[in-house]
PDB file of N, CA and C in Angstrom:
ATOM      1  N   UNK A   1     -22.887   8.718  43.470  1.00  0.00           N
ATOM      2  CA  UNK A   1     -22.791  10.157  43.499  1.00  0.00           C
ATOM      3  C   UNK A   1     -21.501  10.533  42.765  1.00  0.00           C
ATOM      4  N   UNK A   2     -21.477  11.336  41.994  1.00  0.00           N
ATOM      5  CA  UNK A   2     -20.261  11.614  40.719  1.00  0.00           C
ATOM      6  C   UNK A   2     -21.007  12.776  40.051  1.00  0.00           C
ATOM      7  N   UNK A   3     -19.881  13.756  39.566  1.00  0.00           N
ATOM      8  CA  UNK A   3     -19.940  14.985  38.828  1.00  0.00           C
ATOM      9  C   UNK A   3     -19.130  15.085  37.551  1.00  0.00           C
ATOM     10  N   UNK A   4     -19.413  15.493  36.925  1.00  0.00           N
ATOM     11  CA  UNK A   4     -18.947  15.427  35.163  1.00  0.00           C
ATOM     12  C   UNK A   4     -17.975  16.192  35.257  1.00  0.00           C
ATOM     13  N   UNK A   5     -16.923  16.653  34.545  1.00  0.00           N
ATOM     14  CA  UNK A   5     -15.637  17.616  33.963  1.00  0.00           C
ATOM     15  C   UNK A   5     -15.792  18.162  32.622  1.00  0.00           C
ATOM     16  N   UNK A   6     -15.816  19.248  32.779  1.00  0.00           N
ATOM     17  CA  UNK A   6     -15.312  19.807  30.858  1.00  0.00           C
ATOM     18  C   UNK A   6     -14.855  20.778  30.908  1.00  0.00           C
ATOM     19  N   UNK A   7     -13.882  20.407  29.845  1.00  0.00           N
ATOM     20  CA  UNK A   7     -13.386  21.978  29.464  1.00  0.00           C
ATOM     21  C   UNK A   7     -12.962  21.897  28.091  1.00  0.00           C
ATOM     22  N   UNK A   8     -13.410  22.576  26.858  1.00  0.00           N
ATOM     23  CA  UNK A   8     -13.270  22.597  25.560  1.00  0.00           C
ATOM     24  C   UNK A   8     -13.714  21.297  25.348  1.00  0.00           C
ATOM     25  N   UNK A   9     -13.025  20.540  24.772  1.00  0.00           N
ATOM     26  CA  UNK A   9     -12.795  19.487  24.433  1.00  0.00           C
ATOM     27  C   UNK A   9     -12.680  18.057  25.007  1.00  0.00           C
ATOM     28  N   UNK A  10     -12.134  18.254  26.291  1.00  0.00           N
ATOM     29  CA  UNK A  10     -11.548  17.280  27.628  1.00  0.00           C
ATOM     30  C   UNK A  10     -12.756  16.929  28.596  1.00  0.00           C
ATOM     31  N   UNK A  11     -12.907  15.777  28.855  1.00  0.00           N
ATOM     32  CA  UNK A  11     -14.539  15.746  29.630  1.00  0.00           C
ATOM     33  C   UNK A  11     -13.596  14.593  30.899  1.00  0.00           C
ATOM     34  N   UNK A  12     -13.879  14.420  32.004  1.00  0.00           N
ATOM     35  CA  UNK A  12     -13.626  13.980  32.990  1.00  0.00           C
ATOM     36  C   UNK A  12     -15.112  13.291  33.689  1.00  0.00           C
ATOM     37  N   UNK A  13     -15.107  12.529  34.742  1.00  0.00           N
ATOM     38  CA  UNK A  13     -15.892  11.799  35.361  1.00  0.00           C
ATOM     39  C   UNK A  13     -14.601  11.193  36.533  1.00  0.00           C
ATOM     40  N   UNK A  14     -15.401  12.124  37.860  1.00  0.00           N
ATOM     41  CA  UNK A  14     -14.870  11.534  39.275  1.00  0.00           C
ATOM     42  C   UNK A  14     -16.256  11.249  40.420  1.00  0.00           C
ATOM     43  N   UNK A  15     -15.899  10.223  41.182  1.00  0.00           N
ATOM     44  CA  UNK A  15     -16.926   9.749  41.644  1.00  0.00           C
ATOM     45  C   UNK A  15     -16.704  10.329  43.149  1.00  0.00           C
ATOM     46  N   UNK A  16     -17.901  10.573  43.912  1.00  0.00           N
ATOM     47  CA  UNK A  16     -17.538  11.669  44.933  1.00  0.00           C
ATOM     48  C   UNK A  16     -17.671  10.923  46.218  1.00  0.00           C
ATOM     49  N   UNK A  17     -18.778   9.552  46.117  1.00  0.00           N
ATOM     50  CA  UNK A  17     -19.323   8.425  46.880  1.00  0.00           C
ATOM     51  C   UNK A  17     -19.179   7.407  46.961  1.00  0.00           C
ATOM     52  N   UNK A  18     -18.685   6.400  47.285  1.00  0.00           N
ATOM     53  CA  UNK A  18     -18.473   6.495  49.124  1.00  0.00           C
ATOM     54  C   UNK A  18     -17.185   6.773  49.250  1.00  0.00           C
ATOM     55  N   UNK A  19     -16.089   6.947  48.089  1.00  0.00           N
ATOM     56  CA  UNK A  19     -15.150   7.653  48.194  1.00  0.00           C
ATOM     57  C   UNK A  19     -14.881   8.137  46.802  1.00  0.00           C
ATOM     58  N   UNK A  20     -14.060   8.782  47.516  1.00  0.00           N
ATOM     59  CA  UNK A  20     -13.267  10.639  45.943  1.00  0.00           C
ATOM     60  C   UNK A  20     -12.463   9.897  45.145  1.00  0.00           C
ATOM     61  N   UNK A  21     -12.823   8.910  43.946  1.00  0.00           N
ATOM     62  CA  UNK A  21     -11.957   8.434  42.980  1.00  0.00           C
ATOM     63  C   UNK A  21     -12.315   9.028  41.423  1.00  0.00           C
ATOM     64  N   UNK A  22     -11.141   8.733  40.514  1.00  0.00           N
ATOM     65  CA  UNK A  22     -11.698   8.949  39.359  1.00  0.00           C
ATOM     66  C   UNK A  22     -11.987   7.666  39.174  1.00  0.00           C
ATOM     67  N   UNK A  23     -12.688   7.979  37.749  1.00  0.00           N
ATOM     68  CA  UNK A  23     -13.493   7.495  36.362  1.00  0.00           C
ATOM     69  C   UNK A  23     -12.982   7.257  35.617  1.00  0.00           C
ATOM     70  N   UNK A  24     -12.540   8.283  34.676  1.00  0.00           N
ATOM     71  CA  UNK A  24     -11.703   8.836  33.576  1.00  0.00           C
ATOM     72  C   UNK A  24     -11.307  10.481  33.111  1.00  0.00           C
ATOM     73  N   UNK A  25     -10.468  10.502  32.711  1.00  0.00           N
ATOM     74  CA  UNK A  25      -9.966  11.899  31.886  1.00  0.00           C
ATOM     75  C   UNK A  25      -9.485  11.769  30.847  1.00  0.00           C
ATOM     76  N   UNK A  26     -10.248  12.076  29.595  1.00  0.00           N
ATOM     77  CA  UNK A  26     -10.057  12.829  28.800  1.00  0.00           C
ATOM     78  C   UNK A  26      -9.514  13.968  28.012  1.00  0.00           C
ATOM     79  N   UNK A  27      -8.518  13.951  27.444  1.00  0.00           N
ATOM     80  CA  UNK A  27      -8.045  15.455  27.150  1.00  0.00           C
ATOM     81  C   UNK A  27      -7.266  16.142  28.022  1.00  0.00           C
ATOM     82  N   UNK A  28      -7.295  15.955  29.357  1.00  0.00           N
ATOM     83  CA  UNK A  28      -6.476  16.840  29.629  1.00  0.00           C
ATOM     84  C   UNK A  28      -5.239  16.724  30.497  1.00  0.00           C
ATOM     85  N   UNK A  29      -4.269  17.501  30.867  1.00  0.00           N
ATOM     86  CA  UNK A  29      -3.090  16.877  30.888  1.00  0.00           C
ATOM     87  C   UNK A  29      -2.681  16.969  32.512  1.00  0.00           C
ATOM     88  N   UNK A  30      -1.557  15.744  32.483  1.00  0.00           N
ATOM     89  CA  UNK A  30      -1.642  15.779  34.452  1.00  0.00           C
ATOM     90  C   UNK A  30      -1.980  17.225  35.084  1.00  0.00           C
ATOM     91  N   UNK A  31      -0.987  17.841  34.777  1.00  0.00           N
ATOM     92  CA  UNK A  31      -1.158  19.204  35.976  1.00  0.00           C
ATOM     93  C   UNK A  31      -2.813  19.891  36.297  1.00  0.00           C
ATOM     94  N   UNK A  32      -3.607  19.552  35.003  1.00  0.00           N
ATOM     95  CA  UNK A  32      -4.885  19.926  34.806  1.00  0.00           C
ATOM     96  C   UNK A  32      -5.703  18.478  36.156  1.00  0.00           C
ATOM     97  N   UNK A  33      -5.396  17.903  35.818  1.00  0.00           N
ATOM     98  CA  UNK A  33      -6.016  16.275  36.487  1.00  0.00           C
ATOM     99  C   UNK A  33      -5.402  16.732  38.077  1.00  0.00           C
ATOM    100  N   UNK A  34      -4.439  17.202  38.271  1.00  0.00           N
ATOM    101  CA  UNK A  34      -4.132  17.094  39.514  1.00  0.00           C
ATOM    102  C   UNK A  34      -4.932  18.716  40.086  1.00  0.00           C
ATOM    103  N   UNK A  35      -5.293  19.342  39.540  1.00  0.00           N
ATOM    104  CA  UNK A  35      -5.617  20.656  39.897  1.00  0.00           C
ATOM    105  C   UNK A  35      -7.012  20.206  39.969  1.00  0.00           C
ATOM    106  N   UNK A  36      -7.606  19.398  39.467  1.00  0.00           N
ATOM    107  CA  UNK A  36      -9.353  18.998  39.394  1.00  0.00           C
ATOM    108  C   UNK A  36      -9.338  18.495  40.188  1.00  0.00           C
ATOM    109  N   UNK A  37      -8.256  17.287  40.799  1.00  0.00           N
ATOM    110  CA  UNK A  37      -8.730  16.418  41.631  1.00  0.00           C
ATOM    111  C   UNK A  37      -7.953  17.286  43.109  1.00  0.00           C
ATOM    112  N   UNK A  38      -7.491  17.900  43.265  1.00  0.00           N
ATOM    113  CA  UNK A  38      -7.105  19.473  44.632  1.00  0.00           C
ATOM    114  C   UNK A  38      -9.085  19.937  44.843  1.00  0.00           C
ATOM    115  N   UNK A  39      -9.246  20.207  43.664  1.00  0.00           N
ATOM    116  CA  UNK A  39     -10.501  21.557  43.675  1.00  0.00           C
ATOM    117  C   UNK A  39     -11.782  20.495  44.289  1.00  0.00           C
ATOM    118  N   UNK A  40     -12.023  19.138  43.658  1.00  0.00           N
ATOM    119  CA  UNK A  40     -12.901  18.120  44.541  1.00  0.00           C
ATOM    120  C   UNK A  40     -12.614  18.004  45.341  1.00  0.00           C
ATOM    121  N   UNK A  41     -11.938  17.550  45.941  1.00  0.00           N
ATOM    122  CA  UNK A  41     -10.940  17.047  47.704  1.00  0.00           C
ATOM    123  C   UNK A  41     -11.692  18.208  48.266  1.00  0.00           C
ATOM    124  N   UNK A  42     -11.340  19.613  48.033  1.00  0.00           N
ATOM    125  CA  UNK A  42     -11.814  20.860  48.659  1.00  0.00           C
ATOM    126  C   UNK A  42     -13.102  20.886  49.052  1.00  0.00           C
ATOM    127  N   UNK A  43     -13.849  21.114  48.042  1.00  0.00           N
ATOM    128  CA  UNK A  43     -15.289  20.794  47.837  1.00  0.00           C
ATOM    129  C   UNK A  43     -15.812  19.832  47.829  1.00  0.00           C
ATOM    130  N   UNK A  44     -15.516  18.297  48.203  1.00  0.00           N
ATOM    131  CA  UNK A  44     -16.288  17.341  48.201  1.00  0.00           C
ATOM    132  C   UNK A  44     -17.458  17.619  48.712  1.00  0.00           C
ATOM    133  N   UNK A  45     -18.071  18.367  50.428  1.00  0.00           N
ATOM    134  CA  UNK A  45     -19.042  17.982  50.898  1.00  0.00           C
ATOM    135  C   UNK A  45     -19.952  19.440  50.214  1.00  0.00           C
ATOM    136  N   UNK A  46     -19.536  20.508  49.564  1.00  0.00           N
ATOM    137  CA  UNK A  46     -20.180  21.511  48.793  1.00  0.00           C
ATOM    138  C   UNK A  46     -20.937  20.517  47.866  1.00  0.00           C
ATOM    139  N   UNK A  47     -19.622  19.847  47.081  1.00  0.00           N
ATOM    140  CA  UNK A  47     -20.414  18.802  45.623  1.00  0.00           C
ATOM    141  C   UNK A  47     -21.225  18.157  46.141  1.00  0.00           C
ATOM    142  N   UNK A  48     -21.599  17.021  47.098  1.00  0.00           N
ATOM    143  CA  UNK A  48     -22.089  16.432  47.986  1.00  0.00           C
ATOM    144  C   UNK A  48     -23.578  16.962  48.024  1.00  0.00           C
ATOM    145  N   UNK A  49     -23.982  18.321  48.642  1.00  0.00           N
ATOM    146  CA  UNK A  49     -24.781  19.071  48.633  1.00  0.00           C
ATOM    147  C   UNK A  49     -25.330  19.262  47.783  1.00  0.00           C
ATOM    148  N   UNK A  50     -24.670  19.890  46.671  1.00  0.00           N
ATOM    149  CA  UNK A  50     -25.779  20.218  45.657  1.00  0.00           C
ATOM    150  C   UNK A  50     -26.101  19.408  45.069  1.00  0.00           C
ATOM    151  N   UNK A  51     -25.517  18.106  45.081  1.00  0.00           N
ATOM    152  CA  UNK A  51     -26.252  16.563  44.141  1.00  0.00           C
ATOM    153  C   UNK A  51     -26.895  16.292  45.029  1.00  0.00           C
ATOM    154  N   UNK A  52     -26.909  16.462  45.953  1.00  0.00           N
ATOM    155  CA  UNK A  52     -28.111  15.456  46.763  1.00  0.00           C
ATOM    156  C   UNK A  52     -29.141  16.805  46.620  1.00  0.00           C
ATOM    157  N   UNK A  53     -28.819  18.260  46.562  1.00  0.00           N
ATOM    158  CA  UNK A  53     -30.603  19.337  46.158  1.00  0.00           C
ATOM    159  C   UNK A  53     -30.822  19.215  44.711  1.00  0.00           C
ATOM    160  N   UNK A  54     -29.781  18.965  43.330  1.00  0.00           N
ATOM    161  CA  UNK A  54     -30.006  18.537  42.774  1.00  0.00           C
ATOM    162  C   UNK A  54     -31.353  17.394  42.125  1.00  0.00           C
ATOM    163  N   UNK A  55     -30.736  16.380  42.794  1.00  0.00           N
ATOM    164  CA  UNK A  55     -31.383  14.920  42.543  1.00  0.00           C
ATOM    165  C   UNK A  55     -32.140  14.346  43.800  1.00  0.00           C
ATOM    166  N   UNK A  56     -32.707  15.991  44.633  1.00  0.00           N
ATOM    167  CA  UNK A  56     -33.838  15.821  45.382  1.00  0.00           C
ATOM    168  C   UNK A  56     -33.349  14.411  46.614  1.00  0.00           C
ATOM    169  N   UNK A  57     -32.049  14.427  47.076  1.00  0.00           N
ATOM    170  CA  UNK A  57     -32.399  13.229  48.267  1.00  0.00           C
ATOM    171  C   UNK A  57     -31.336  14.217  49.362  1.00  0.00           C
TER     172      UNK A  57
END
């Protein structure tokens, strides 16, 4: 379970299951990386949700 990142140019991949790690980042710069990875922490079990109505499980 993992959700994609973009913005312009900068693409990210953090994995949400069985725990909240990154992937990679791309493009963009710590304060941005630390503000993405605040806004998941928040929303993990929102993200959680809609990938699992998403991808039907």
């Amino acid at each position: 379970m993992h959700i994609h990142i973009k913005k312009a140019d900068a693409n990210g991949k953090m994995w949400l299951h069985p725990t909240i790690e990154e992937e990679y980042f791309y493009g963009f710069n710590s304060r941005e990386i630390k503000e993405v990875k605040a806004i998941v922490k928040e929303n993990v079990e929102l993200l959680k949700s809609a990938w699992n109505e998403y991808f039907g499980q």
